[in-house]
C-alpha atoms as a PDB file:
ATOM      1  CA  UNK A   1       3.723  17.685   0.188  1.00  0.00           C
ATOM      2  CA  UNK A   2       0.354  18.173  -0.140  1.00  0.00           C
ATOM      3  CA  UNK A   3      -2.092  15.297   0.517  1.00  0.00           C
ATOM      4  CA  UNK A   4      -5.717  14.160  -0.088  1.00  0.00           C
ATOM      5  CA  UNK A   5      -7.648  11.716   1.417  1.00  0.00           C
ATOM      6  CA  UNK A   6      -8.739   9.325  -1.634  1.00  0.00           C
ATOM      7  CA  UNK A   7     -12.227   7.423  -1.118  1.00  0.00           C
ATOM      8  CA  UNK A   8     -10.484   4.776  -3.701  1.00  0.00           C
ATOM      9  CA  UNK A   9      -8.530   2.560  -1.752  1.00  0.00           C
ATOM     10  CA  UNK A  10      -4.654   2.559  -2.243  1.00  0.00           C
ATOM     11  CA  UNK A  11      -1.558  -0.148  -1.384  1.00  0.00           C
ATOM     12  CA  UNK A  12      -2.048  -2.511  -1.885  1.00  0.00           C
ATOM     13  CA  UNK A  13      -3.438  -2.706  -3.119  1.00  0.00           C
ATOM     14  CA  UNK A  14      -5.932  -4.839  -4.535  1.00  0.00           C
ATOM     15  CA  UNK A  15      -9.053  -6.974  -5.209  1.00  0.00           C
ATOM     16  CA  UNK A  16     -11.250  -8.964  -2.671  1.00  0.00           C
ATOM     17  CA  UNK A  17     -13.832 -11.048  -3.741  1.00  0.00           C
ATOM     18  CA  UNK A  18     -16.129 -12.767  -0.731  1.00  0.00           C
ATOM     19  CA  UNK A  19     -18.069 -15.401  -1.639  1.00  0.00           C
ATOM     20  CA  UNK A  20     -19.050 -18.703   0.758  1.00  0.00           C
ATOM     21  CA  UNK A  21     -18.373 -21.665  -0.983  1.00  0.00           C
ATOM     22  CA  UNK A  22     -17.268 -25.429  -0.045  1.00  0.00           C
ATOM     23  CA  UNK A  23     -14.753 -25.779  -2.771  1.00  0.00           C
ATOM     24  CA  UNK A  24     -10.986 -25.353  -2.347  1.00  0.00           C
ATOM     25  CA  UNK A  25      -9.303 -22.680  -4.246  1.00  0.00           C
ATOM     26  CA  UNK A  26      -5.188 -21.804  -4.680  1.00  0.00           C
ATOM     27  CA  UNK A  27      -3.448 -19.024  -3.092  1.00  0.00           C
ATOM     28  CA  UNK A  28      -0.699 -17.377  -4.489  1.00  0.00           C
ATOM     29  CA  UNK A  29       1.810 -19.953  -4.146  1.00  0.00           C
ATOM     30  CA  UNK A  30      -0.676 -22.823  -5.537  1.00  0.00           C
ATOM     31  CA  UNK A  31      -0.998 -24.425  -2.125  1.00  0.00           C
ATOM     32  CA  UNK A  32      -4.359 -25.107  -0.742  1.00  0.00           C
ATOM     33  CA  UNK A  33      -5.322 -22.608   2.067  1.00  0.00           C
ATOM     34  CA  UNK A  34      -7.564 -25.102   3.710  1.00  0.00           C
ATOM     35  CA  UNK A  35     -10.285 -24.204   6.429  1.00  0.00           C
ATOM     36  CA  UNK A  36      -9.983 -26.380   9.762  1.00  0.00           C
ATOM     37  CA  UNK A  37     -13.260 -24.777  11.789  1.00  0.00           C
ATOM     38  CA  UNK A  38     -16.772 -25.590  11.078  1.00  0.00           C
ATOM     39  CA  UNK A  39     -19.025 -24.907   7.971  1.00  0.00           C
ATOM     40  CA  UNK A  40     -17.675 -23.316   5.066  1.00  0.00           C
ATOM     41  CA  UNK A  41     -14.316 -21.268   3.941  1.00  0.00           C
ATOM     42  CA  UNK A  42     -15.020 -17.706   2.379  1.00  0.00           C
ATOM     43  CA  UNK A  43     -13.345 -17.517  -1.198  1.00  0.00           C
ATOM     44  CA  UNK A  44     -11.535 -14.735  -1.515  1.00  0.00           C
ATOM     45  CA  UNK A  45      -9.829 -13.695  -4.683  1.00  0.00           C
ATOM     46  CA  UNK A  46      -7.353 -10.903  -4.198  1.00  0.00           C
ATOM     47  CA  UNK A  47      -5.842  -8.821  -6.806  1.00  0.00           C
ATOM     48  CA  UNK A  48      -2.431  -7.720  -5.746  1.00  0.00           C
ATOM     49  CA  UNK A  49       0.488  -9.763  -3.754  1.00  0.00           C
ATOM     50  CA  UNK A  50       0.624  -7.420  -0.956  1.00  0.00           C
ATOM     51  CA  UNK A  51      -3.606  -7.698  -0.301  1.00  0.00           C
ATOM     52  CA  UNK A  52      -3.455 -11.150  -0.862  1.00  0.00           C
ATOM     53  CA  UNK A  53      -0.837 -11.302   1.907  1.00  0.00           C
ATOM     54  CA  UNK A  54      -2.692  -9.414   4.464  1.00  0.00           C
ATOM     55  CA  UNK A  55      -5.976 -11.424   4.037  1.00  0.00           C
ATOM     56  CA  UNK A  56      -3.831 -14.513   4.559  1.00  0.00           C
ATOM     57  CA  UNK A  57      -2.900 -13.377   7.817  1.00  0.00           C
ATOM     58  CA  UNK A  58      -6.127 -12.320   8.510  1.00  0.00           C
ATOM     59  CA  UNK A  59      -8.018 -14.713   7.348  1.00  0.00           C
ATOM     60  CA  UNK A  60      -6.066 -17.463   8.412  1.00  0.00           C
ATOM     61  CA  UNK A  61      -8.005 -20.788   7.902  1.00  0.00           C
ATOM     62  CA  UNK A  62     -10.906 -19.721   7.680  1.00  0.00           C
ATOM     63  CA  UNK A  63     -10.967 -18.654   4.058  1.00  0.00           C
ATOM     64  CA  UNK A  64      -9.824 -19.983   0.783  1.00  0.00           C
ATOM     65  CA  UNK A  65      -7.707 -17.304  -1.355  1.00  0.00           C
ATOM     66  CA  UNK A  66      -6.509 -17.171  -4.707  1.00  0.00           C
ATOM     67  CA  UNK A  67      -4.145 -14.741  -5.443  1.00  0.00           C
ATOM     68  CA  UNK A  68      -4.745 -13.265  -9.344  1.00  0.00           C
ATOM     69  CA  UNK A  69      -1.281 -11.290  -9.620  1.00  0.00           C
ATOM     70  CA  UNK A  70       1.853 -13.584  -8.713  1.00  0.00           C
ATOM     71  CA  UNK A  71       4.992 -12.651  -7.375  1.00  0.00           C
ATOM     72  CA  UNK A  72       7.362 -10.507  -9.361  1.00  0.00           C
ATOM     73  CA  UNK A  73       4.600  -9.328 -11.490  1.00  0.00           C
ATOM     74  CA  UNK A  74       4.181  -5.613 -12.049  1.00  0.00           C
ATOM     75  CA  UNK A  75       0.312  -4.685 -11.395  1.00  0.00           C
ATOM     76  CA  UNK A  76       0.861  -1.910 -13.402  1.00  0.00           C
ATOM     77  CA  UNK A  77       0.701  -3.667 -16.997  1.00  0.00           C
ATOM     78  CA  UNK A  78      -1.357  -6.473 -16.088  1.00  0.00           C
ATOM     79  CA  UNK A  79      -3.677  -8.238 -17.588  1.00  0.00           C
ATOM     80  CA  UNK A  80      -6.465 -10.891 -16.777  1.00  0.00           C
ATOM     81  CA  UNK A  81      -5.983 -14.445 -17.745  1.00  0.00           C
ATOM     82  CA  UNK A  82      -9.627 -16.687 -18.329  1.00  0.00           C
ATOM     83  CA  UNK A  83      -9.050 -17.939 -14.738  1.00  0.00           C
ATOM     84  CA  UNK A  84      -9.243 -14.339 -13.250  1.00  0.00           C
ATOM     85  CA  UNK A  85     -12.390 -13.893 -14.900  1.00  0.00           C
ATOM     86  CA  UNK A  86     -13.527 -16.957 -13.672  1.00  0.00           C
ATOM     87  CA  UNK A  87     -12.646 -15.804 -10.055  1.00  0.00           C
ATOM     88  CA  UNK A  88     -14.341 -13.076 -10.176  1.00  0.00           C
ATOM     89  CA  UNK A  89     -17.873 -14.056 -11.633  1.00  0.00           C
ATOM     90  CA  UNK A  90     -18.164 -16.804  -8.673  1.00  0.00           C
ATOM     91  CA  UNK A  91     -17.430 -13.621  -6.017  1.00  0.00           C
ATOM     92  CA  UNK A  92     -20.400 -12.601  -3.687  1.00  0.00           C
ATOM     93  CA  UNK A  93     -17.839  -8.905  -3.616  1.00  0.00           C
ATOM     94  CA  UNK A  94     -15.096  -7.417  -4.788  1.00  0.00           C
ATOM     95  CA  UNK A  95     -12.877  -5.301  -2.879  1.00  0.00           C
ATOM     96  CA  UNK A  96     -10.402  -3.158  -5.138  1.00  0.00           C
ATOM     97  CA  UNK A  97      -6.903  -1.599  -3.925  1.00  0.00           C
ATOM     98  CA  UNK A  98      -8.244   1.720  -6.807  1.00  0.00           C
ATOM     99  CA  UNK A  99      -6.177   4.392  -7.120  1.00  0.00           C
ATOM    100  CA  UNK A 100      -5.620   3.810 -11.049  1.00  0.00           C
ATOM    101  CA  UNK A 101      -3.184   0.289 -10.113  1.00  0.00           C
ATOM    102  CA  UNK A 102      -5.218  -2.044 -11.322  1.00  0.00           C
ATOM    103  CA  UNK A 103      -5.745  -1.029 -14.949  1.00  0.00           C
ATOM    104  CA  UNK A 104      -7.315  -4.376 -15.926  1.00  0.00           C
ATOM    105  CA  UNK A 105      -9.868  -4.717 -12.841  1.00  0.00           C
ATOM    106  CA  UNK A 106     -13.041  -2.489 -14.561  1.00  0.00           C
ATOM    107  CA  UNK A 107     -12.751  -4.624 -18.301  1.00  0.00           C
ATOM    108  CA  UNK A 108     -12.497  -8.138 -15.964  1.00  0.00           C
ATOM    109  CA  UNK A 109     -15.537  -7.150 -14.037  1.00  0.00           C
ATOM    110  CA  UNK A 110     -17.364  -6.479 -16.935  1.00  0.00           C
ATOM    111  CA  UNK A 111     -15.866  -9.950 -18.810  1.00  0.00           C
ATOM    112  CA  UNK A 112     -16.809 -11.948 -15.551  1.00  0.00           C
ATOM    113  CA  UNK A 113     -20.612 -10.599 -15.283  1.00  0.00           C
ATOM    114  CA  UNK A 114     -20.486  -9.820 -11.962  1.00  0.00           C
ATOM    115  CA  UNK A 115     -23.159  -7.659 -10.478  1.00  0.00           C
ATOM    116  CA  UNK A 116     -21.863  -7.743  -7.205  1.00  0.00           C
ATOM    117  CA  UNK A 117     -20.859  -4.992  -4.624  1.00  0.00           C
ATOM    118  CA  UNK A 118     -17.205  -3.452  -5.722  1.00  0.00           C
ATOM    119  CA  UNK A 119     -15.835  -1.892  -2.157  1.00  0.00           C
ATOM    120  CA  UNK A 120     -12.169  -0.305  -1.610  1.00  0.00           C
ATOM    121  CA  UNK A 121     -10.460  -1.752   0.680  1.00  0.00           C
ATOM    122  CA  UNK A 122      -8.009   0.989   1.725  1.00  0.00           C
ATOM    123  CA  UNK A 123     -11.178   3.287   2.285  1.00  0.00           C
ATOM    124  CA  UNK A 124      -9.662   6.045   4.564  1.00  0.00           C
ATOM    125  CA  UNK A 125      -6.081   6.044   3.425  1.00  0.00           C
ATOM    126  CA  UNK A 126      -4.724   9.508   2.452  1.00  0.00           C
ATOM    127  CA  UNK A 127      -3.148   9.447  -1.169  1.00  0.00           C
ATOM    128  CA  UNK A 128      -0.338  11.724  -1.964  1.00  0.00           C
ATOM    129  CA  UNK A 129      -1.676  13.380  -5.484  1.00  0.00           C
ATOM    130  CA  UNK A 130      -0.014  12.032  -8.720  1.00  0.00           C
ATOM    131  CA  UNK A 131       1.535  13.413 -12.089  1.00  0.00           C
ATOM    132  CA  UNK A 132      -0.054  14.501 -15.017  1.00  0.00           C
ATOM    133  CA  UNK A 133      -0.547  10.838 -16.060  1.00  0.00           C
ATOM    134  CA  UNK A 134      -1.405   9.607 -12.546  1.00  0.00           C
ATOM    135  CA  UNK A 135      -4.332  12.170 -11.949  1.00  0.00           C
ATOM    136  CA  UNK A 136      -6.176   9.720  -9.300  1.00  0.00           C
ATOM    137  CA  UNK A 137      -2.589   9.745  -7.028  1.00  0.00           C
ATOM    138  CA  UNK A 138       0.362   7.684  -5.841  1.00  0.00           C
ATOM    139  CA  UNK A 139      -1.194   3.933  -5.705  1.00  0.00           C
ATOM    140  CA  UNK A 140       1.551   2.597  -3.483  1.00  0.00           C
ATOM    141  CA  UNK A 141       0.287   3.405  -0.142  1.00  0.00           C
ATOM    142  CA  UNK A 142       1.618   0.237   1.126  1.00  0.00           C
ATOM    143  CA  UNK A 143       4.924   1.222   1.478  1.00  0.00           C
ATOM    144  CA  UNK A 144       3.755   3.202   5.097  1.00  0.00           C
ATOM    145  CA  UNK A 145       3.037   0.576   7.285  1.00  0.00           C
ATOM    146  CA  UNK A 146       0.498   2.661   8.952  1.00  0.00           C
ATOM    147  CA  UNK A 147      -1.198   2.633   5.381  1.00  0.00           C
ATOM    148  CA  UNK A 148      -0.812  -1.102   5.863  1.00  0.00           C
ATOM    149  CA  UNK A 149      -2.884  -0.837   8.795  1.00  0.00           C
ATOM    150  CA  UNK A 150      -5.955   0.789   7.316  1.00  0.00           C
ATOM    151  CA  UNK A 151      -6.060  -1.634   4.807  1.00  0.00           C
ATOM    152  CA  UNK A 152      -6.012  -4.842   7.003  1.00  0.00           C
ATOM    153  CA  UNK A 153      -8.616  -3.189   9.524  1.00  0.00           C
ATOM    154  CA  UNK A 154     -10.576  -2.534   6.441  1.00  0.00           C
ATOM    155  CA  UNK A 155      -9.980  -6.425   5.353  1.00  0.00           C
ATOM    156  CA  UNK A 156     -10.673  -7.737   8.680  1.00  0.00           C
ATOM    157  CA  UNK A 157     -14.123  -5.540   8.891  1.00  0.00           C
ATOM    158  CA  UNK A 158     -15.020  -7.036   5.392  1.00  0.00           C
ATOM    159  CA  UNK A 159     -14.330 -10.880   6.841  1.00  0.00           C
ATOM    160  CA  UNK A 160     -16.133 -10.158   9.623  1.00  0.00           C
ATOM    161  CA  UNK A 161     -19.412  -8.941   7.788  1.00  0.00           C
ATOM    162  CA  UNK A 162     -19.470 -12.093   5.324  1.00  0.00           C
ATOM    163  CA  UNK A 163     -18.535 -14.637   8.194  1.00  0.00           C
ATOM    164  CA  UNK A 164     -20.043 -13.205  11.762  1.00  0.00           C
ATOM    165  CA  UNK A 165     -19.176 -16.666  13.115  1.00  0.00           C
ATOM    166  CA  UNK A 166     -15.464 -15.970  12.520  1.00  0.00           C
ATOM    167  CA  UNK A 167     -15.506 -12.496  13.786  1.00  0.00           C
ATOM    168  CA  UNK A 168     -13.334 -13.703  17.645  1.00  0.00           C
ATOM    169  CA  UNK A 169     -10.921 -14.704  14.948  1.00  0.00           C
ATOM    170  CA  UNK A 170     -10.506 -12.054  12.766  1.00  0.00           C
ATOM    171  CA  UNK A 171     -10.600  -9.563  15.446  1.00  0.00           C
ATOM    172  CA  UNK A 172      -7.679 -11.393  17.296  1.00  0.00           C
ATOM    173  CA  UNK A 173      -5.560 -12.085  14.056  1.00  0.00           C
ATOM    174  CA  UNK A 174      -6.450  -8.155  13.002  1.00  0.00           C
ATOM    175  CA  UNK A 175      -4.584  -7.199  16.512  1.00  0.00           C
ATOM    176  CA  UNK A 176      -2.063  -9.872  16.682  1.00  0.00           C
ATOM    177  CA  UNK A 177      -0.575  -8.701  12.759  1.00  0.00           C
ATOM    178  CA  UNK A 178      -1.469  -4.643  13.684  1.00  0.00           C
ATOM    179  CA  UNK A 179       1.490  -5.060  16.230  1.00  0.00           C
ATOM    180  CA  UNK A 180       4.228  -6.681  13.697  1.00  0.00           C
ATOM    181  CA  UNK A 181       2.762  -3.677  11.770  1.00  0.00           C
ATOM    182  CA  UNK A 182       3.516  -1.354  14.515  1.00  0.00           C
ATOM    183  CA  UNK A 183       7.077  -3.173  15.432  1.00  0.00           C
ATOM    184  CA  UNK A 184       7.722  -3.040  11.701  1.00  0.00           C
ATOM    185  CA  UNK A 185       7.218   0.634  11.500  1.00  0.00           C
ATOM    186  CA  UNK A 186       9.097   1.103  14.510  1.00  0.00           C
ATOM    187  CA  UNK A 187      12.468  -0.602  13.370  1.00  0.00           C
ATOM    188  CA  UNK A 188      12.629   1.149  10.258  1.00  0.00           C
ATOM    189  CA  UNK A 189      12.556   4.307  11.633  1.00  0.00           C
ATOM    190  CA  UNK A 190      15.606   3.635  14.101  1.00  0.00           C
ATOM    191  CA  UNK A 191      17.400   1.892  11.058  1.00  0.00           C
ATOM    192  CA  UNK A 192      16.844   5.077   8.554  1.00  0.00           C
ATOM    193  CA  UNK A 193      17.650   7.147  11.890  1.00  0.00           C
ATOM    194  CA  UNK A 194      21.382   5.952  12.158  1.00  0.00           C
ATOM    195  CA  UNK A 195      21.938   7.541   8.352  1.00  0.00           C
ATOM    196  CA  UNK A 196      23.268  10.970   8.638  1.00  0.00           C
ATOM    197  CA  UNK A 197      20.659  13.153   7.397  1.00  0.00           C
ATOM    198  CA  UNK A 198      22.637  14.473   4.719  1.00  0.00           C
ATOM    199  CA  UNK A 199      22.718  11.094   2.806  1.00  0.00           C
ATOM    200  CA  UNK A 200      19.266  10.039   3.144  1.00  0.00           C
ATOM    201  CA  UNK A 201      18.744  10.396  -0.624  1.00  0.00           C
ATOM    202  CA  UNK A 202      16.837   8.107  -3.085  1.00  0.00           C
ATOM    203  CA  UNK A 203      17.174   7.214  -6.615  1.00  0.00           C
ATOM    204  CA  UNK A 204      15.269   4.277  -7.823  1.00  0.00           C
ATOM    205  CA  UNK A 205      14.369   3.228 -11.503  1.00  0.00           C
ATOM    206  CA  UNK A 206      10.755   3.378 -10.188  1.00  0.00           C
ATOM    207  CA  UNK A 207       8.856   5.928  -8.464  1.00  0.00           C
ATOM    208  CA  UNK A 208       6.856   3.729  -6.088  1.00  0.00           C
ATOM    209  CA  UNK A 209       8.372   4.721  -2.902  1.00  0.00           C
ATOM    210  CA  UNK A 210       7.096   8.177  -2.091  1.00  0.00           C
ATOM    211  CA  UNK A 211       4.959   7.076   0.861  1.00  0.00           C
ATOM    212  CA  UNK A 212       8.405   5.278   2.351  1.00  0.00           C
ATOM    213  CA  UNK A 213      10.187   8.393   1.722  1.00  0.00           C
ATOM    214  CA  UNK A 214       7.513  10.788   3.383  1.00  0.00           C
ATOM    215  CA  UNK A 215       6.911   8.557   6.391  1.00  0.00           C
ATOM    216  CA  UNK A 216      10.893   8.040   7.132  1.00  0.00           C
ATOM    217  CA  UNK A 217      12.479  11.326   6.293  1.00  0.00           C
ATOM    218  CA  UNK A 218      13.858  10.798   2.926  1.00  0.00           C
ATOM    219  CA  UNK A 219      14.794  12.851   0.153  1.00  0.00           C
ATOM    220  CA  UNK A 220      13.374  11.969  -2.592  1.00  0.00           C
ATOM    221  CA  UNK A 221      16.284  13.207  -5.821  1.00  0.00           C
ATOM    222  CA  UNK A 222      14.852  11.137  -8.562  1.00  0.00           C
ATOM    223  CA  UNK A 223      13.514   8.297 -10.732  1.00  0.00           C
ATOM    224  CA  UNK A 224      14.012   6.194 -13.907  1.00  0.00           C
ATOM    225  CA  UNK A 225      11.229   6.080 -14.728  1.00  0.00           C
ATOM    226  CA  UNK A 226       9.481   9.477 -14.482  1.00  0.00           C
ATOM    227  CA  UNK A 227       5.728   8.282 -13.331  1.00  0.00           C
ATOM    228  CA  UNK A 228       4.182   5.901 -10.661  1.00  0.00           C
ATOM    229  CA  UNK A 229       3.285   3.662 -14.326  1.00  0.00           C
ATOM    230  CA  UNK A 230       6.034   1.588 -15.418  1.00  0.00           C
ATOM    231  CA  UNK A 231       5.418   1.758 -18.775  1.00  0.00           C
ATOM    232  CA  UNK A 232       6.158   5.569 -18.956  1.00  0.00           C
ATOM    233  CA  UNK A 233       9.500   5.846 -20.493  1.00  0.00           C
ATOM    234  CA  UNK A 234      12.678   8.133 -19.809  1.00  0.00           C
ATOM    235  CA  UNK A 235      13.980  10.501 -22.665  1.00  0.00           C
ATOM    236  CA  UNK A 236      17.195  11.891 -23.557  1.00  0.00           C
ATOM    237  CA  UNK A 237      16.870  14.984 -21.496  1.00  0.00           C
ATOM    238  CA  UNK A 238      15.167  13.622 -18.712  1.00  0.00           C
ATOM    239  CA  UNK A 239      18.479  10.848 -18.073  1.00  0.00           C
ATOM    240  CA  UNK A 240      20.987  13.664 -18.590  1.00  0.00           C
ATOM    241  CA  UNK A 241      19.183  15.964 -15.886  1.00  0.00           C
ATOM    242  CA  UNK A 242      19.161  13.295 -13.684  1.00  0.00           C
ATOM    243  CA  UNK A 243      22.450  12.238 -13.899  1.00  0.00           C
ATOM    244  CA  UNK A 244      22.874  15.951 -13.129  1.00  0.00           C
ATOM    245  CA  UNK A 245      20.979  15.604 -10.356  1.00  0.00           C
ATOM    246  CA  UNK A 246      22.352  12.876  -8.578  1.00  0.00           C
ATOM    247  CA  UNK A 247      26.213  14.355  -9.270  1.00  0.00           C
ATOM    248  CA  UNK A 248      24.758  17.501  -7.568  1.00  0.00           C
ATOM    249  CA  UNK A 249      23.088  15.517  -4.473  1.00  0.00           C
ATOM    250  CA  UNK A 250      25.848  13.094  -3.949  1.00  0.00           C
ATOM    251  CA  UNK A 251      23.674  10.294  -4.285  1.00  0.00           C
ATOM    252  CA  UNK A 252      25.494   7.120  -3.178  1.00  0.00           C
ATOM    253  CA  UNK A 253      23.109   4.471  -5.211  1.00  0.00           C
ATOM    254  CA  UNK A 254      20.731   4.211  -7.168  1.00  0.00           C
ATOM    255  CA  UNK A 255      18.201   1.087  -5.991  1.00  0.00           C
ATOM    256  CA  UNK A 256      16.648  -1.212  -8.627  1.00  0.00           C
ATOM    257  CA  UNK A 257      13.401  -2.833  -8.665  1.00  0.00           C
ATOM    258  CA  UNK A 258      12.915  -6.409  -8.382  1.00  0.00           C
ATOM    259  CA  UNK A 259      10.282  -6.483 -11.173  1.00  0.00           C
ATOM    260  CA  UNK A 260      12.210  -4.496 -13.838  1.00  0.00           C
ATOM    261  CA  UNK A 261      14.816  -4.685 -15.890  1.00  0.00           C
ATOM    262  CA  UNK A 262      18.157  -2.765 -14.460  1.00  0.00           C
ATOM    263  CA  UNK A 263      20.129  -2.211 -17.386  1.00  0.00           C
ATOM    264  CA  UNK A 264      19.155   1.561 -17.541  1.00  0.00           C
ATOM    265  CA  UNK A 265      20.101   2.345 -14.064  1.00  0.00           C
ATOM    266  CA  UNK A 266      23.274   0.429 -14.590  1.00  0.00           C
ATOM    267  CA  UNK A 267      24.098   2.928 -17.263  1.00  0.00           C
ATOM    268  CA  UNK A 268      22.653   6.017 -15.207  1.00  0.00           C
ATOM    269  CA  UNK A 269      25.178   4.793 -12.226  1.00  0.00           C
ATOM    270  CA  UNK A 270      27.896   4.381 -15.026  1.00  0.00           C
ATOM    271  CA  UNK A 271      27.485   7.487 -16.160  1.00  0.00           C
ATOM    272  CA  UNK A 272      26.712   9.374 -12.642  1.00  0.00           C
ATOM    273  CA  UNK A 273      29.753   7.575 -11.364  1.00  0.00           C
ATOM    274  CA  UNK A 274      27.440   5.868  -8.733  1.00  0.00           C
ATOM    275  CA  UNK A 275      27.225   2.080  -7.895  1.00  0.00           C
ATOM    276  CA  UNK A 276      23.666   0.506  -8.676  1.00  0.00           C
ATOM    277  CA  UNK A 277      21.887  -1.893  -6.060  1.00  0.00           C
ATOM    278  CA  UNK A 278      20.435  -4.765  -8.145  1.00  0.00           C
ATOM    279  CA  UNK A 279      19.586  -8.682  -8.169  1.00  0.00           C
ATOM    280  CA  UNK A 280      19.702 -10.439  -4.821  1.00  0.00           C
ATOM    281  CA  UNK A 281      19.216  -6.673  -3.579  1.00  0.00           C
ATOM    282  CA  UNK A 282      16.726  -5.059  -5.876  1.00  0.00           C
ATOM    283  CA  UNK A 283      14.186  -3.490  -4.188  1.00  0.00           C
ATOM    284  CA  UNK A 284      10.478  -4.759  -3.540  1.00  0.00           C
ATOM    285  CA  UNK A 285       8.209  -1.914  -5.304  1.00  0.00           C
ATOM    286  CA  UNK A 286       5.109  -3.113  -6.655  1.00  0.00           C
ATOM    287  CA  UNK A 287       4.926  -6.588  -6.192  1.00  0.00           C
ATOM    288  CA  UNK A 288       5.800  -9.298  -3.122  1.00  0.00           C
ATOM    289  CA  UNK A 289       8.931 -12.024  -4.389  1.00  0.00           C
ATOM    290  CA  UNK A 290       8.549 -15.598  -4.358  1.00  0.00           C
ATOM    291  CA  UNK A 291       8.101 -17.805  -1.712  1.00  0.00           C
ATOM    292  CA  UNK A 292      11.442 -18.131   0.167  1.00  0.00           C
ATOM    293  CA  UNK A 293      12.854 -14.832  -1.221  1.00  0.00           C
ATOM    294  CA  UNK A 294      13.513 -11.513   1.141  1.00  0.00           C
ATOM    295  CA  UNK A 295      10.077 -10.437   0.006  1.00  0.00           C
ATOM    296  CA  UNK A 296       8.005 -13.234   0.135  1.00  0.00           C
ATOM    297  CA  UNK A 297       6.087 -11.405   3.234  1.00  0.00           C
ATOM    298  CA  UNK A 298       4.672  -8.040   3.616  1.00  0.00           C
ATOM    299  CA  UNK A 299       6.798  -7.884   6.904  1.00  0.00           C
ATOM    300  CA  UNK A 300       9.957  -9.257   5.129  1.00  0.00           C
ATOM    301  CA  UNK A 301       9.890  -7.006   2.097  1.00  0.00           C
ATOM    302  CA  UNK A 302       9.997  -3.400   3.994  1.00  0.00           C
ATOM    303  CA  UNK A 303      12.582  -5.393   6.482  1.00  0.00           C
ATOM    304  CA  UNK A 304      14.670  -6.564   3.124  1.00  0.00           C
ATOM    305  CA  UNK A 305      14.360  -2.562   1.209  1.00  0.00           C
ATOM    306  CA  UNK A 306      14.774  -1.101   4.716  1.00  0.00           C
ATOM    307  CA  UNK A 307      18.160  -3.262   5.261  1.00  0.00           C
ATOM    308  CA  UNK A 308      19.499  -2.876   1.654  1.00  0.00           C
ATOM    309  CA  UNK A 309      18.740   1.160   1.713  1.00  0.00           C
ATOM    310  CA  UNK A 310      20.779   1.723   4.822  1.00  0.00           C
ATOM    311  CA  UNK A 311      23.557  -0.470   4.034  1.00  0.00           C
ATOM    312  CA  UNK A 312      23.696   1.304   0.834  1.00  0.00           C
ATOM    313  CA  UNK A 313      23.222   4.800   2.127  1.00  0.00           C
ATOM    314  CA  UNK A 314      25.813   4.152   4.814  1.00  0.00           C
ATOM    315  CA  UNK A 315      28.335   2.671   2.969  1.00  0.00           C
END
């Protein structure tokens, strides 16, 4: 595949807003992320589940974050409430994951007033090119851990400029969460390793996963939905050749997302004569689960697709 290295930032994905300020704001489960040293907490505002995750552990306590896109929320068909606006005209900066995700970001910058420095925060990451409707590329970089990387180095850099006095901690809590990255990234490859190559083949109802597939050695047969935008939609033609195309692969499954509906793949696998992964199973794509879910975490989500793929594909 050919590749290009995008100057908009990618996975994650994903608005940061910097601003000092003494007041205590919600993250993205509503709890308070409170600020224990000296002085006060940075207030970050962060656009997607998965950046909002990695500036937690980043962060840590010294920053206050709220988190504008909630769990199980698709990015893709967003859009800002009066408290996002709000967010984002008290930033000092905003820090944007790019790469056409965040659809609503421009209009709520211009709502919010803010004049502030916009800066990508995946800056560096290369972007696998997109479809005719998708002409900036593939937004979900996050899906490579090593993606995942860039972008909290990138986060950690941006901490460390606003709050020089918290730059020992960022630094150490960069390193300390670059490793789980590294273990992470490590595990998964063993665990898609022990399929036979001939069955490492992917149908989803979302195309979201090509970065997984290119860093692990997948084959890629085919999607639901035919774009990296959810709301493109799936003709006639396009169902029966890929029910064609899954009969002719030998595709085991075809994996459901957690954040959309899976009654079309249900009657894709009917018809295909394949079973369909769904609920408690459904894969992470776009968006982060719940709090106390298999994809509450960065780290937990690629652990939870990783396990459900290769039980699946080895079954």
């Amino acid at each position: 595949m050919r590749l290009r290295v995008a100057h908009l930032t990618a996975a994650a994905v994903s608005a940061f807003a910097l601003g000092l300020a003494g007041c205590q704001a919600a993250d993205g489960t509503g709890s308070p992320a409170g600020n224990s040293g000296a002085g006060p907490a940075l207030r970050v505002v962060a656009t997607t589940t998965q950046v909002a995750d990695f500036g937690r552990n980043v962060g840590g306590d010294r920053i206050h974050l709220t988190q504008i896109v909630k769990p199980n929320v698709d990015p893709h068909d967003y859009e800002a409430s009066p408290a996002d606006v709000q967010a984002i005209a008290t930033a000092d900066r905003v820090r944007k994951n790019g790469v056409g995700l965040e659809k609503f970001l421009d209009d709520t910058i211009t709502s919010a007033g803010f004049t502030g420095t916009v800066v990508d925060t995946s800056e560096g990451v290369t972007v696998h090119p997109g479809d005719a409707a998708d002409k900036e590329g593939d937004p979900h970089v996050w899906h490579d851990p090593m993606n995942a990387k860039i972008m909290v180095r990138n986060i950690a850099t941006a901490f460390e400029a606003k709050d020089p006095a918290g730059r020992a901690t960022y630094e150490a809590n960069e390193i300390a969460y670059a490793a789980k990255l590294d273990a992470l990234d490590k595990g998964i490859r063993a665990e898609i390793d022990s399929v036979p190559t001939a069955q490492r083949k992917l149908v989803t109802n979302h195309d979201a996963f090509g970065y997984y597939v290119a860093r692990y050695g997948l084959q890629f047969v085919g999607s639901i939905i035919p774009s990296f935008d959810t709301s493109a939609e799936l003709s006639g033609r396009d169902i029966s050749d890929l029910v064609a195309k899954i009969k002719a692969a030998g595709v085991k499954a075809i994996f459901s997302k957690s954040s959309l509906p899976p009654k079309t793949a249900e009657a894709i696998g009917q018809e295909a004569g394949v079973k369909v992964v769904e609920g408690d199973d459904a894969l992470y794509g776009d968006s982060l689960g719940p709090p106390g879910s298999a994809g509450a975490t960065y780290l937990a989500m690629e652990q939870h697709n990783t396990d459900t793929i290769v039980a699946a594909l080895r079954g």
